[in-house]
PDB file of N, CA and C in Angstrom:
ATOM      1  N   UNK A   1      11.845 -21.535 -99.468  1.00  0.00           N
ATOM      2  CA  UNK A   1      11.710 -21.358 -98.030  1.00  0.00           C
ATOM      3  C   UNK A   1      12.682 -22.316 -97.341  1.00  0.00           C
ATOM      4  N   UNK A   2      13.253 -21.186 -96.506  1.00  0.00           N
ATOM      5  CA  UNK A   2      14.446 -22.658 -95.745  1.00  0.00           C
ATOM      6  C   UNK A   2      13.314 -23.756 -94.495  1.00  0.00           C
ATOM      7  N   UNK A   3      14.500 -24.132 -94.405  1.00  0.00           N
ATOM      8  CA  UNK A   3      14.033 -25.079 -92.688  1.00  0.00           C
ATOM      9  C   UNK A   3      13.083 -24.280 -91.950  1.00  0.00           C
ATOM     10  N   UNK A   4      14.305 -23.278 -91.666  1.00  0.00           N
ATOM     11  CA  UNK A   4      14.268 -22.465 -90.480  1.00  0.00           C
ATOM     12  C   UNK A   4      12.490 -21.539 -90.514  1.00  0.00           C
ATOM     13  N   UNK A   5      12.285 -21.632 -91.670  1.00  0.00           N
ATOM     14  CA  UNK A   5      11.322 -20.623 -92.122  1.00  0.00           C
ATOM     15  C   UNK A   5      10.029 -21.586 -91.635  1.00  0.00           C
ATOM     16  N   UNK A   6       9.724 -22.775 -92.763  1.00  0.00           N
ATOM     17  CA  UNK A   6       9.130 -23.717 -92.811  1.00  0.00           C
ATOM     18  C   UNK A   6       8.582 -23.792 -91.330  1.00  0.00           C
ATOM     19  N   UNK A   7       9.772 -24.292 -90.376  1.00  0.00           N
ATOM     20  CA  UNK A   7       9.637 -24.374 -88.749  1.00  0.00           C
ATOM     21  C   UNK A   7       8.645 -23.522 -88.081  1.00  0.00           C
ATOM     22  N   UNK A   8       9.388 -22.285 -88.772  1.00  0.00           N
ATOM     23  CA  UNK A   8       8.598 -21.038 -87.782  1.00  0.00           C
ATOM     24  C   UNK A   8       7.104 -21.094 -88.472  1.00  0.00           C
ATOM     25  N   UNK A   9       6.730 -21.044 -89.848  1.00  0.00           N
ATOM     26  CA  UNK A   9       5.731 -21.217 -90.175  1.00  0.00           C
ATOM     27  C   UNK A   9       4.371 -22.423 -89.797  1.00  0.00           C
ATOM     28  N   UNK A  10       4.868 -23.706 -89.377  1.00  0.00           N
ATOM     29  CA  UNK A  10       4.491 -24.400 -88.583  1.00  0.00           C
ATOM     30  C   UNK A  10       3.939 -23.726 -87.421  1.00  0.00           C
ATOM     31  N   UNK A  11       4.583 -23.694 -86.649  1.00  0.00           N
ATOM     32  CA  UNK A  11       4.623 -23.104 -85.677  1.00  0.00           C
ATOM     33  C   UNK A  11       3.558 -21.816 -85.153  1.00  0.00           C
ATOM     34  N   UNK A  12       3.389 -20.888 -86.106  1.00  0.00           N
ATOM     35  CA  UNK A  12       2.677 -20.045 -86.174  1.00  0.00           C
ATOM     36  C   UNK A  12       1.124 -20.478 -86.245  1.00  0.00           C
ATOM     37  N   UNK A  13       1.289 -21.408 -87.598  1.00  0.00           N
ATOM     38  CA  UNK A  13       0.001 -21.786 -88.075  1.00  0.00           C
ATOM     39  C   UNK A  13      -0.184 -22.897 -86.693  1.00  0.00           C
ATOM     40  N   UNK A  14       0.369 -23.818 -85.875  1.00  0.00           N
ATOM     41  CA  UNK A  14      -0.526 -24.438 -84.471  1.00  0.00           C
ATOM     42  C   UNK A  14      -0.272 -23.141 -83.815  1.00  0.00           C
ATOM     43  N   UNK A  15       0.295 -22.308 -83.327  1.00  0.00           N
ATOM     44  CA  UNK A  15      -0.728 -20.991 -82.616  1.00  0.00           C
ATOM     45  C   UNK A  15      -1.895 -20.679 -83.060  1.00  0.00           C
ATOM     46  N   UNK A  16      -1.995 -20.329 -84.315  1.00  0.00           N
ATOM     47  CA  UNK A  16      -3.365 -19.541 -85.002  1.00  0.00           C
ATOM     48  C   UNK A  16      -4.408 -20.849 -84.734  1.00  0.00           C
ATOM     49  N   UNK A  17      -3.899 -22.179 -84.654  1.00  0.00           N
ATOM     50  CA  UNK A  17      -5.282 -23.249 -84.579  1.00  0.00           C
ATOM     51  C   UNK A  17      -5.329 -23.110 -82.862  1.00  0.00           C
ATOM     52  N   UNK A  18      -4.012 -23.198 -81.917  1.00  0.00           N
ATOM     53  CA  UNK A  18      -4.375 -23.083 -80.638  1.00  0.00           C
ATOM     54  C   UNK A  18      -5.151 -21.375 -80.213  1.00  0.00           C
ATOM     55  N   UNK A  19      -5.198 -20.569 -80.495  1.00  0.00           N
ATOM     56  CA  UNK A  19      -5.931 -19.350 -79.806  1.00  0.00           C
ATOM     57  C   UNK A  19      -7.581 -19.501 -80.853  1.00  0.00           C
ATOM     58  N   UNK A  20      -7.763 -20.142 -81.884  1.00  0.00           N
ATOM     59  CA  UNK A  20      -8.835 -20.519 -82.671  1.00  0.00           C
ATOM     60  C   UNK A  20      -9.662 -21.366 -81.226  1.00  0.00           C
ATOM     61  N   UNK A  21      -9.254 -22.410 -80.999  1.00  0.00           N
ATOM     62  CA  UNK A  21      -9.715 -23.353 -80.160  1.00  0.00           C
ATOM     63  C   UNK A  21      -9.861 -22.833 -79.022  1.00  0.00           C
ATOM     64  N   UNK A  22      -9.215 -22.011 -78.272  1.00  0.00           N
ATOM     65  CA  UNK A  22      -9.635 -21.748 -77.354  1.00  0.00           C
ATOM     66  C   UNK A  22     -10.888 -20.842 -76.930  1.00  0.00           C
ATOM     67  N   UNK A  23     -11.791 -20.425 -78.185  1.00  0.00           N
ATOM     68  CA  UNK A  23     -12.919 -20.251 -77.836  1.00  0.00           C
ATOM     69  C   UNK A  23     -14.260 -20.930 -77.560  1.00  0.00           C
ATOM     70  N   UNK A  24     -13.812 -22.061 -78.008  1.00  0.00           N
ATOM     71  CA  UNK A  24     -14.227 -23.210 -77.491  1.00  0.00           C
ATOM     72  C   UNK A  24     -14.281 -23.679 -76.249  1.00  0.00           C
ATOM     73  N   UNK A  25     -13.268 -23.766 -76.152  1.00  0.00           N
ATOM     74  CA  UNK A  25     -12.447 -24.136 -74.327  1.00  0.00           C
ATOM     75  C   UNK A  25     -13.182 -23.091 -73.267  1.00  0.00           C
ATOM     76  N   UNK A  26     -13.408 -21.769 -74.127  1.00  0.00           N
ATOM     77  CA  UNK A  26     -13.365 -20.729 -72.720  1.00  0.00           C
ATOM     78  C   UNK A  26     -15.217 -21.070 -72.871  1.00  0.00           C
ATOM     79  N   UNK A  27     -15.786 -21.199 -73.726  1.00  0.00           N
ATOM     80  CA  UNK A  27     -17.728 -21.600 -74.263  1.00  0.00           C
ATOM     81  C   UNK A  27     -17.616 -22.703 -72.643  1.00  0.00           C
ATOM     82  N   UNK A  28     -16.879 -23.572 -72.842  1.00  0.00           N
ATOM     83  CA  UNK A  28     -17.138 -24.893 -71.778  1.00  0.00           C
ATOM     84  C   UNK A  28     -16.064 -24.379 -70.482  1.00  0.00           C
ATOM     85  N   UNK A  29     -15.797 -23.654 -70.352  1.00  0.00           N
ATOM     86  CA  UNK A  29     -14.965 -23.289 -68.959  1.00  0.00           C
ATOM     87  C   UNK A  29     -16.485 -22.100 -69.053  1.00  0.00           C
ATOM     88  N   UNK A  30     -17.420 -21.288 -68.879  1.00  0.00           N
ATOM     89  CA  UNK A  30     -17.824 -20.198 -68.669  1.00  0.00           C
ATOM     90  C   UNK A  30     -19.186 -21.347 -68.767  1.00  0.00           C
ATOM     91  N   UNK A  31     -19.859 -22.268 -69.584  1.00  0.00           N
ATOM     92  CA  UNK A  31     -20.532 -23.011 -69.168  1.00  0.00           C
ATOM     93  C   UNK A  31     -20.517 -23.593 -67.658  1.00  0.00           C
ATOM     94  N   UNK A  32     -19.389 -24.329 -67.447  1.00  0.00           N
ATOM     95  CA  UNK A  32     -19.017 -25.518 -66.001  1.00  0.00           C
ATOM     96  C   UNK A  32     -19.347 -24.162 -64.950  1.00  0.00           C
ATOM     97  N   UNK A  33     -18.524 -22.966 -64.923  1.00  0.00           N
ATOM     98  CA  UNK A  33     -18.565 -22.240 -64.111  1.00  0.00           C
ATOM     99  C   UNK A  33     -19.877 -21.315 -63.610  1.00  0.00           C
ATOM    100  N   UNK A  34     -20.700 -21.016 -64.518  1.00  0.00           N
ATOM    101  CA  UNK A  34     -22.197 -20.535 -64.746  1.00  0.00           C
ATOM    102  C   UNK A  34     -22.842 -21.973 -64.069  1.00  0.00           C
ATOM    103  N   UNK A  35     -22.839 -23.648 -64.231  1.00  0.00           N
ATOM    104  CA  UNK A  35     -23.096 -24.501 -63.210  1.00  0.00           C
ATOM    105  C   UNK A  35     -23.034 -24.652 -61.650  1.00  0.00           C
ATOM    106  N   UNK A  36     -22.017 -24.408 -61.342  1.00  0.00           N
ATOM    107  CA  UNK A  36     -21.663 -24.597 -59.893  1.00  0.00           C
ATOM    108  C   UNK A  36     -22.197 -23.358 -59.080  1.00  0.00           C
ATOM    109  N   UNK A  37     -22.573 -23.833 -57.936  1.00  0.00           N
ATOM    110  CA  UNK A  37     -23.936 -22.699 -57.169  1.00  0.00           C
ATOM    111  C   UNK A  37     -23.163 -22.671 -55.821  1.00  0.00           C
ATOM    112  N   UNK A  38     -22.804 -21.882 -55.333  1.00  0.00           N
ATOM    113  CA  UNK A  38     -22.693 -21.570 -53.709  1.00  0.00           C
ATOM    114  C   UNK A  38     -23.645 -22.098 -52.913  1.00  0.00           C
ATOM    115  N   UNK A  39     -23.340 -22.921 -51.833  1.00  0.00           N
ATOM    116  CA  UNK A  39     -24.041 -24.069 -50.812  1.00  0.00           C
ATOM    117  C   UNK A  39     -24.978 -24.730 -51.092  1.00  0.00           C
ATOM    118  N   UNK A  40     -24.662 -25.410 -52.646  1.00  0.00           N
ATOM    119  CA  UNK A  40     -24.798 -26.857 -53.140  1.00  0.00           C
ATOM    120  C   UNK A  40     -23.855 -27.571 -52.748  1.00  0.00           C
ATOM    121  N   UNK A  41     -24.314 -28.660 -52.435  1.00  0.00           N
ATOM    122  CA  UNK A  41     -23.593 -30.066 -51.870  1.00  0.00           C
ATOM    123  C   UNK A  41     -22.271 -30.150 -53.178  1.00  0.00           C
ATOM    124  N   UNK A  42     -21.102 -30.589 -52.664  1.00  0.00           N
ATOM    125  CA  UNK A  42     -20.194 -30.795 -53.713  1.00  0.00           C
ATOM    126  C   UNK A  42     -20.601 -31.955 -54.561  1.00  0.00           C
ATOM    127  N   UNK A  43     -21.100 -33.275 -53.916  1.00  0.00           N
ATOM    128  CA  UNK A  43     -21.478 -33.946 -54.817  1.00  0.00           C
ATOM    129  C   UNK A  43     -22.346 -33.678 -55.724  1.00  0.00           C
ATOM    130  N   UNK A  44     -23.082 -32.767 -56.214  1.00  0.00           N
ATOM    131  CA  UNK A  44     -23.998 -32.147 -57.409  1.00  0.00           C
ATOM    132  C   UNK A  44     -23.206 -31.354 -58.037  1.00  0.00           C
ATOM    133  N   UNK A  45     -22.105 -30.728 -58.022  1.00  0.00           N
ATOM    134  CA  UNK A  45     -21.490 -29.811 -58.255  1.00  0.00           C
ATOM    135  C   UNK A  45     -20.095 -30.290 -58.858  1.00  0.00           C
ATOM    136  N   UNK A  46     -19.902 -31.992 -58.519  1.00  0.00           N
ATOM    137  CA  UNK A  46     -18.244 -32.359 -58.945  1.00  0.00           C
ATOM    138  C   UNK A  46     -17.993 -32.238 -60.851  1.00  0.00           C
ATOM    139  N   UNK A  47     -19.046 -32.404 -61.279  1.00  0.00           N
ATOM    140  CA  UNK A  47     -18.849 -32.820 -62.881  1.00  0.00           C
ATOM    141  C   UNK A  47     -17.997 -31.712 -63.453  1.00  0.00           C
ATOM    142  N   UNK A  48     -18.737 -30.089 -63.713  1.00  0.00           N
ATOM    143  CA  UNK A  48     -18.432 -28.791 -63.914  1.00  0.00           C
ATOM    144  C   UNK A  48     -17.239 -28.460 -63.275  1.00  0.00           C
ATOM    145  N   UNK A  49     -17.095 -29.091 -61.988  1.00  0.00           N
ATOM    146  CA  UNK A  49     -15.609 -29.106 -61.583  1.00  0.00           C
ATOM    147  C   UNK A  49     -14.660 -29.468 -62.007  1.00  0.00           C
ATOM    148  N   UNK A  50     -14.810 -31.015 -62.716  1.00  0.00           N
ATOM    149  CA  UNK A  50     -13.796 -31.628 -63.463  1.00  0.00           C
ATOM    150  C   UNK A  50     -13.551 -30.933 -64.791  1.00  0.00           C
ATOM    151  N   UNK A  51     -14.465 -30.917 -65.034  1.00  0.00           N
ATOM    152  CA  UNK A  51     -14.492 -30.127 -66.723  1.00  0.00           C
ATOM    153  C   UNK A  51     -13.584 -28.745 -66.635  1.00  0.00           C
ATOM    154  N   UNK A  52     -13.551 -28.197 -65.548  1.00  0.00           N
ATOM    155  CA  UNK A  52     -12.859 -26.812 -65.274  1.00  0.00           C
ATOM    156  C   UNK A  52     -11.545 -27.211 -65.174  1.00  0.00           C
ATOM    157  N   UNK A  53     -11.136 -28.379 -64.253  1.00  0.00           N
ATOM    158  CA  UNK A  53      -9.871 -28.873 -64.003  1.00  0.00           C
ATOM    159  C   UNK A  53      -9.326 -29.558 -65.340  1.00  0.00           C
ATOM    160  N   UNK A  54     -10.114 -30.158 -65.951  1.00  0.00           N
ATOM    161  CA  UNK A  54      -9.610 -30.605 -67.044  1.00  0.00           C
ATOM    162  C   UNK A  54      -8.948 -29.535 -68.127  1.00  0.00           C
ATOM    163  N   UNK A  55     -10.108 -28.885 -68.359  1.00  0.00           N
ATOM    164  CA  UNK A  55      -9.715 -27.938 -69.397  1.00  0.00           C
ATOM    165  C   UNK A  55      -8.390 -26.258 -68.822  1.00  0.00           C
ATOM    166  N   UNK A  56      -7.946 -25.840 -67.652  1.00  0.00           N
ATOM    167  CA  UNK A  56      -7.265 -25.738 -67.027  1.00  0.00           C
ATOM    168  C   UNK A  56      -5.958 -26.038 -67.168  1.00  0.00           C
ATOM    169  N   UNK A  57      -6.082 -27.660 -66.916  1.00  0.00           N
ATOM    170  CA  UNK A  57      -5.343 -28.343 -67.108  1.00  0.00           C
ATOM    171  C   UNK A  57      -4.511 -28.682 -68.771  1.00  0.00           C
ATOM    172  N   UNK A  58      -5.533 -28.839 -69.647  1.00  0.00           N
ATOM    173  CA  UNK A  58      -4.981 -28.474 -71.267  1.00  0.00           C
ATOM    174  C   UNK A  58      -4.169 -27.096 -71.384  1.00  0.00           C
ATOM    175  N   UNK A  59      -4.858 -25.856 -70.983  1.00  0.00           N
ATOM    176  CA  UNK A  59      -4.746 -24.801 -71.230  1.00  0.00           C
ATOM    177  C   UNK A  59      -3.575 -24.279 -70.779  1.00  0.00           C
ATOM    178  N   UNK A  60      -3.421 -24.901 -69.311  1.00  0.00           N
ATOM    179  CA  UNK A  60      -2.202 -24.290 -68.938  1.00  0.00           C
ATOM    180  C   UNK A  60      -0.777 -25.054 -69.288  1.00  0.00           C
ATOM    181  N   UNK A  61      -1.120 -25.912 -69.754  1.00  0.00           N
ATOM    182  CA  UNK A  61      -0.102 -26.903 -70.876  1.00  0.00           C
ATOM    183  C   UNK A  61       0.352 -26.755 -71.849  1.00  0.00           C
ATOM    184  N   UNK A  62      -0.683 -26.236 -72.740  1.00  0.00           N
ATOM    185  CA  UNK A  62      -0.337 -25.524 -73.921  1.00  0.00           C
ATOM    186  C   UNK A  62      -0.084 -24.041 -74.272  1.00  0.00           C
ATOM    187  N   UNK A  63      -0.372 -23.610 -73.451  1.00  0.00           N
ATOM    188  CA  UNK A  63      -0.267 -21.912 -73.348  1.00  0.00           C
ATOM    189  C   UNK A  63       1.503 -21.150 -73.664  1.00  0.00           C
ATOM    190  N   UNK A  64       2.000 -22.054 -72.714  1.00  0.00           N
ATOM    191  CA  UNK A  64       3.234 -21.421 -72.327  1.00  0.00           C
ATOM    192  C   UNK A  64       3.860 -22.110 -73.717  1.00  0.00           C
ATOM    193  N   UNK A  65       3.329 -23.254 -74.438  1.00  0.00           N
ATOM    194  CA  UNK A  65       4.301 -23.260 -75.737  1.00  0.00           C
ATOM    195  C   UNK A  65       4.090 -22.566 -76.837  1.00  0.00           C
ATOM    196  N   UNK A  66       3.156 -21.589 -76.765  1.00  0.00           N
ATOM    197  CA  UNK A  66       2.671 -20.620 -77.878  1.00  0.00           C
ATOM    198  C   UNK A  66       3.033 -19.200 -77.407  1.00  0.00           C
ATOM    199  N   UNK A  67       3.687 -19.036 -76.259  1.00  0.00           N
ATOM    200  CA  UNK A  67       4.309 -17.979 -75.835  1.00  0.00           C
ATOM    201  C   UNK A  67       3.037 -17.093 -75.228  1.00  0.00           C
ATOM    202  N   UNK A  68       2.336 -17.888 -74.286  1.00  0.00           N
ATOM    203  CA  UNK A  68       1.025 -16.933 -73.725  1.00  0.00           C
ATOM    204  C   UNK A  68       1.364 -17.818 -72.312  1.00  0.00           C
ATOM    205  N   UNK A  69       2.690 -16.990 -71.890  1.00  0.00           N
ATOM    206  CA  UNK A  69       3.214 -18.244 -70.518  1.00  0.00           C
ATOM    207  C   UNK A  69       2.326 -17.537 -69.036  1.00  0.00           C
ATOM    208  N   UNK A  70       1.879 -16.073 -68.797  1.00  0.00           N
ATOM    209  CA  UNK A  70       0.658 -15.802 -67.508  1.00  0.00           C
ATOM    210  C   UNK A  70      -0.053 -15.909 -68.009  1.00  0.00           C
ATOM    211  N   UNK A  71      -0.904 -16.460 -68.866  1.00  0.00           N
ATOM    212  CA  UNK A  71      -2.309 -17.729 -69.445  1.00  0.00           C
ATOM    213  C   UNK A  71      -1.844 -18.900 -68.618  1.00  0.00           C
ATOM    214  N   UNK A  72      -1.176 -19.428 -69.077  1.00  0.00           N
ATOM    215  CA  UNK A  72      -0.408 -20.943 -68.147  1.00  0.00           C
ATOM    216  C   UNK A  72      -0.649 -20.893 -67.066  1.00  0.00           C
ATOM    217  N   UNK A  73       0.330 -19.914 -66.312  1.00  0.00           N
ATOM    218  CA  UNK A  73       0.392 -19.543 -65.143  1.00  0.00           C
ATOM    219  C   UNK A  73      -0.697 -19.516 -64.057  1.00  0.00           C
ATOM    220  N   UNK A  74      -1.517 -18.919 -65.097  1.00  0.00           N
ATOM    221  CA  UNK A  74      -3.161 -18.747 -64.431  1.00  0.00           C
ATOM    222  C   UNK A  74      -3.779 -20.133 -64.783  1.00  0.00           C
ATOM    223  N   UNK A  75      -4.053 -21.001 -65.692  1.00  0.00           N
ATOM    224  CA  UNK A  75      -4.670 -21.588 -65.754  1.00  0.00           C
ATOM    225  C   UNK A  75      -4.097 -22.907 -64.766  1.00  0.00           C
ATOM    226  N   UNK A  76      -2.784 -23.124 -64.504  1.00  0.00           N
ATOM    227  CA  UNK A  76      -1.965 -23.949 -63.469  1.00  0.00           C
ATOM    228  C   UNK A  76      -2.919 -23.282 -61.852  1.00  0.00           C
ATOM    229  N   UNK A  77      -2.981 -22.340 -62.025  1.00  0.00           N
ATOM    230  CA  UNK A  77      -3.600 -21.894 -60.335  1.00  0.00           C
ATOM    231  C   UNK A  77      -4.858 -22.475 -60.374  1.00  0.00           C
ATOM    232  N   UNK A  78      -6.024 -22.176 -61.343  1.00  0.00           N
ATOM    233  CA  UNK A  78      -7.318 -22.239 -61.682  1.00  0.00           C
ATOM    234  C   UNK A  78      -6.978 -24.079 -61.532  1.00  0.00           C
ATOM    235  N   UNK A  79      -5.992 -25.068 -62.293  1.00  0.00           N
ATOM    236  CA  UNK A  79      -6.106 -26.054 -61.864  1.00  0.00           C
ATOM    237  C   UNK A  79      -5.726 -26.931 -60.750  1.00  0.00           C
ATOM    238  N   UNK A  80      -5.087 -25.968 -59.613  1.00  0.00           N
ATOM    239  CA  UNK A  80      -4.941 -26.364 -58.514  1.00  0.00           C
ATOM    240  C   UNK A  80      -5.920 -26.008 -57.462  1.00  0.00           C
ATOM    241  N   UNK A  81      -6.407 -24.899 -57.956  1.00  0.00           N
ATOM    242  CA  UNK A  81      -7.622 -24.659 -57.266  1.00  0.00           C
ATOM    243  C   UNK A  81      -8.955 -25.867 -57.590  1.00  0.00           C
ATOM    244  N   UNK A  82      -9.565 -25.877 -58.181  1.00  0.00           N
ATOM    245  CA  UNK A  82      -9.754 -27.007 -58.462  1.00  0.00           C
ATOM    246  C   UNK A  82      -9.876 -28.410 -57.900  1.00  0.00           C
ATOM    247  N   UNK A  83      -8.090 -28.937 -57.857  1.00  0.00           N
ATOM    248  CA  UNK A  83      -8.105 -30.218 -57.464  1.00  0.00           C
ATOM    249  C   UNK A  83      -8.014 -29.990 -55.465  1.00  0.00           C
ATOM    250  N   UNK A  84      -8.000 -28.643 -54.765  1.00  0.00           N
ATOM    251  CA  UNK A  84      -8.194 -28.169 -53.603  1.00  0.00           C
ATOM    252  C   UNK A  84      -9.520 -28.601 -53.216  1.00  0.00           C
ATOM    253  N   UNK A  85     -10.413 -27.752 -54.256  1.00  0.00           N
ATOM    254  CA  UNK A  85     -12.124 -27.674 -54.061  1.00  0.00           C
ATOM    255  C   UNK A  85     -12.402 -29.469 -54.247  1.00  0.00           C
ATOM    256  N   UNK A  86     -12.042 -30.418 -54.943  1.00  0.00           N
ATOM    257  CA  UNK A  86     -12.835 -31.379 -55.321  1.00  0.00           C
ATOM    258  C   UNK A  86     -11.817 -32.598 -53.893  1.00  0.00           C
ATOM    259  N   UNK A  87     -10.352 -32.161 -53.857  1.00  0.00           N
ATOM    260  CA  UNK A  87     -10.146 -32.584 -52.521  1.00  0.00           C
ATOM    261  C   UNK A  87     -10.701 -32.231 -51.434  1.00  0.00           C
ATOM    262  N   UNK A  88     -10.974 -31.263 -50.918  1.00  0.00           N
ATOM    263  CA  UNK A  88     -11.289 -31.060 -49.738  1.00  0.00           C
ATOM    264  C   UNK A  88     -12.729 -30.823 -49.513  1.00  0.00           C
ATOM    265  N   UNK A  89     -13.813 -30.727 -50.446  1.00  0.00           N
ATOM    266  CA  UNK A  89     -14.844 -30.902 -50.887  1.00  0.00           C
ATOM    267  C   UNK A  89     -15.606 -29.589 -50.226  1.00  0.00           C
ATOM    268  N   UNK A  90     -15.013 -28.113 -50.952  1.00  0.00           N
ATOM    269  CA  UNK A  90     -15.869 -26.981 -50.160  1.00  0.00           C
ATOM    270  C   UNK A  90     -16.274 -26.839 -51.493  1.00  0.00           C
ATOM    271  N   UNK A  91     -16.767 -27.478 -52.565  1.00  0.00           N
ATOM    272  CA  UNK A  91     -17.407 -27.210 -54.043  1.00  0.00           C
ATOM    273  C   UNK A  91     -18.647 -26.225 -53.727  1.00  0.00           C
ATOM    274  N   UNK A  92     -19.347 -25.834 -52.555  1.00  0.00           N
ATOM    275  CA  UNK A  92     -20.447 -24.770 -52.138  1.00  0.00           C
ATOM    276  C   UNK A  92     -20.102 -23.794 -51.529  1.00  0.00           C
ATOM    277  N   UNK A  93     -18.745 -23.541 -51.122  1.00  0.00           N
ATOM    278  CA  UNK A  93     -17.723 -22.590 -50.795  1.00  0.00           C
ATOM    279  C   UNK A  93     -17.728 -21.155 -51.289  1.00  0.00           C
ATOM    280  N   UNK A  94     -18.344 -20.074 -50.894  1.00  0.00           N
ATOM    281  CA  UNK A  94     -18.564 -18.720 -52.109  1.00  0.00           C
ATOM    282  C   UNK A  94     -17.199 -18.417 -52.326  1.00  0.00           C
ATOM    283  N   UNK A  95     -16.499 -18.395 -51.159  1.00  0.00           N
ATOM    284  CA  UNK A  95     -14.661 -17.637 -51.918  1.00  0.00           C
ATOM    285  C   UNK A  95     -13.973 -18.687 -52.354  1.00  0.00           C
ATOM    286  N   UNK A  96     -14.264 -19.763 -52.554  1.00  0.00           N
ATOM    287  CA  UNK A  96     -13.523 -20.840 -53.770  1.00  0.00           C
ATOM    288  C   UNK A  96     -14.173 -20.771 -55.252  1.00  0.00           C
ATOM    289  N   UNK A  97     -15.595 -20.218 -54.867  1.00  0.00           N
ATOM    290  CA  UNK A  97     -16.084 -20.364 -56.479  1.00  0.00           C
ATOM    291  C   UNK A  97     -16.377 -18.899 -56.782  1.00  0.00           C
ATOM    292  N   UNK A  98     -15.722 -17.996 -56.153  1.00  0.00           N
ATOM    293  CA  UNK A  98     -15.248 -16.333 -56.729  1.00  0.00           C
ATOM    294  C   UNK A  98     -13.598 -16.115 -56.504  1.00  0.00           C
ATOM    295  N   UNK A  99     -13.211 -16.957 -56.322  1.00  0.00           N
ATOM    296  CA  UNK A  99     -11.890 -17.050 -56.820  1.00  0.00           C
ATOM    297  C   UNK A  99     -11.572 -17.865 -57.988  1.00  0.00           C
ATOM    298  N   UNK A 100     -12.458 -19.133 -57.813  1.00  0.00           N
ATOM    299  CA  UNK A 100     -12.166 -19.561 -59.716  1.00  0.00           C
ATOM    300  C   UNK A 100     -12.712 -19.051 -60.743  1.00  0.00           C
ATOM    301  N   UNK A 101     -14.350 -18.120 -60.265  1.00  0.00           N
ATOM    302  CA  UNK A 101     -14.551 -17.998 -61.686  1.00  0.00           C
ATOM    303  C   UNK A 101     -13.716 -16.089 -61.500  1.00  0.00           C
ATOM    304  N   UNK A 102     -12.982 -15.715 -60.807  1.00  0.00           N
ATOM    305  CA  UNK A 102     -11.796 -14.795 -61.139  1.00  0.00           C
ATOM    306  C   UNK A 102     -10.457 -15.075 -61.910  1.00  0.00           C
ATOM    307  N   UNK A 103     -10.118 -16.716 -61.239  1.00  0.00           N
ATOM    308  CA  UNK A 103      -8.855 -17.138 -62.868  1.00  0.00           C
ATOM    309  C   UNK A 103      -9.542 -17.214 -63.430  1.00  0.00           C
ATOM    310  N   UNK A 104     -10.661 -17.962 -64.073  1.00  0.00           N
ATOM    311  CA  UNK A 104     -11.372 -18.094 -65.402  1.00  0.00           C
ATOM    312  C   UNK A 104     -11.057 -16.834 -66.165  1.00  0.00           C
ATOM    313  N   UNK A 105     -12.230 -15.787 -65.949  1.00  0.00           N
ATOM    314  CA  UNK A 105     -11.690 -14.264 -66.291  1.00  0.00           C
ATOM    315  C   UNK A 105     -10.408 -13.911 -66.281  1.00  0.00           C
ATOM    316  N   UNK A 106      -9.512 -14.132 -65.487  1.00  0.00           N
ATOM    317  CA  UNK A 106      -8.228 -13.733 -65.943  1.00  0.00           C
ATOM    318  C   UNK A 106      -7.386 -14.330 -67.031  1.00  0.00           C
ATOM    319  N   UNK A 107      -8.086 -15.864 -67.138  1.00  0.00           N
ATOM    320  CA  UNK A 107      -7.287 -16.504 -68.142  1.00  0.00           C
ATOM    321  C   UNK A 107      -7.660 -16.107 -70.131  1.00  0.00           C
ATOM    322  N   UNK A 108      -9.065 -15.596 -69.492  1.00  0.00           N
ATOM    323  CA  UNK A 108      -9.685 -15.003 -71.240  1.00  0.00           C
ATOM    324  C   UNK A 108      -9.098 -13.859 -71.386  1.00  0.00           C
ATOM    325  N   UNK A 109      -8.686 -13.315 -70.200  1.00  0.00           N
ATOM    326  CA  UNK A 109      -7.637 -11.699 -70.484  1.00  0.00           C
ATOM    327  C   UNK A 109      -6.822 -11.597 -70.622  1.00  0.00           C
ATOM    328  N   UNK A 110      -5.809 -12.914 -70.627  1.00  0.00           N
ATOM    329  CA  UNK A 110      -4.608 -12.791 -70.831  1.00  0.00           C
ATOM    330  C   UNK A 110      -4.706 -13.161 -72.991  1.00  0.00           C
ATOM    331  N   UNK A 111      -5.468 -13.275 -73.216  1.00  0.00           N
ATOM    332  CA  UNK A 111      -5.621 -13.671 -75.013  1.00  0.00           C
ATOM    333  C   UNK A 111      -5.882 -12.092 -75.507  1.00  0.00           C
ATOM    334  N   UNK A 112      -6.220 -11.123 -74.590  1.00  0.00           N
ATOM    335  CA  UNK A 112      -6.967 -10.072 -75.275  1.00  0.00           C
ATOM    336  C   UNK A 112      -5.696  -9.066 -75.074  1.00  0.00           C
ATOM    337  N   UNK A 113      -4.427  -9.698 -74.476  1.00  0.00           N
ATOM    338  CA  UNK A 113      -3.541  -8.581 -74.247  1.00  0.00           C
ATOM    339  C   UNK A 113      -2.639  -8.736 -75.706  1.00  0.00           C
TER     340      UNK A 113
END
């Protein structure tokens, strides 16, 4: 096996462990999001937030280097949305928290394409 092979084989095998893991990721993104309640106080509501931004934040980091770059894309929105809701503190907001848990869903659909 050359370099070149070796490389790509690498490579393949951290894809097959990154889309492995991300059923994990999406268990605790579909958890945080099943948490957060429409006109609950944001302060009861910040933790599940972070956890969304966090993991978001992994996802849309690593996505685009496994060649799943509108996963990224989406999960970059889902984490700006996010740091919007926990800045400006509408965490009880119904069209901030049916617009994130809509990237959420979009980001598990972009694995199934």
């Amino acid at each position: 096996m050359t370099t070149d092979q070796e490389l790509q084989a690498k490579i393949a095998a951290l894809r097959t462990s990154f889309t492995a893991g991300l059923t994990t990721r999406f268990a605790e993104l579909d958890t945080a999001v099943a948490a957060i309640q429409p006109g609950r106080p944001l302060a009861d509501q910040s933790a599940p937030i972070k956890i969304i931004l966090e993991q978001t934040h992994k996802i849309a980091g690593s996505a685009g280097t496994f060649g799943f770059t509108d996963m990224s894309a989406i999960a970059s929105q889902a984490e700006q949305l996010c740091e919007r809701i926990l800045k400006n503190g509408h965490g009880g907001d119904a069209d901030a928290l049916s617009d994130l848990r809509g990237k959420i869903a979009d980001i598990q659909a972009e694995l199934k394409k």
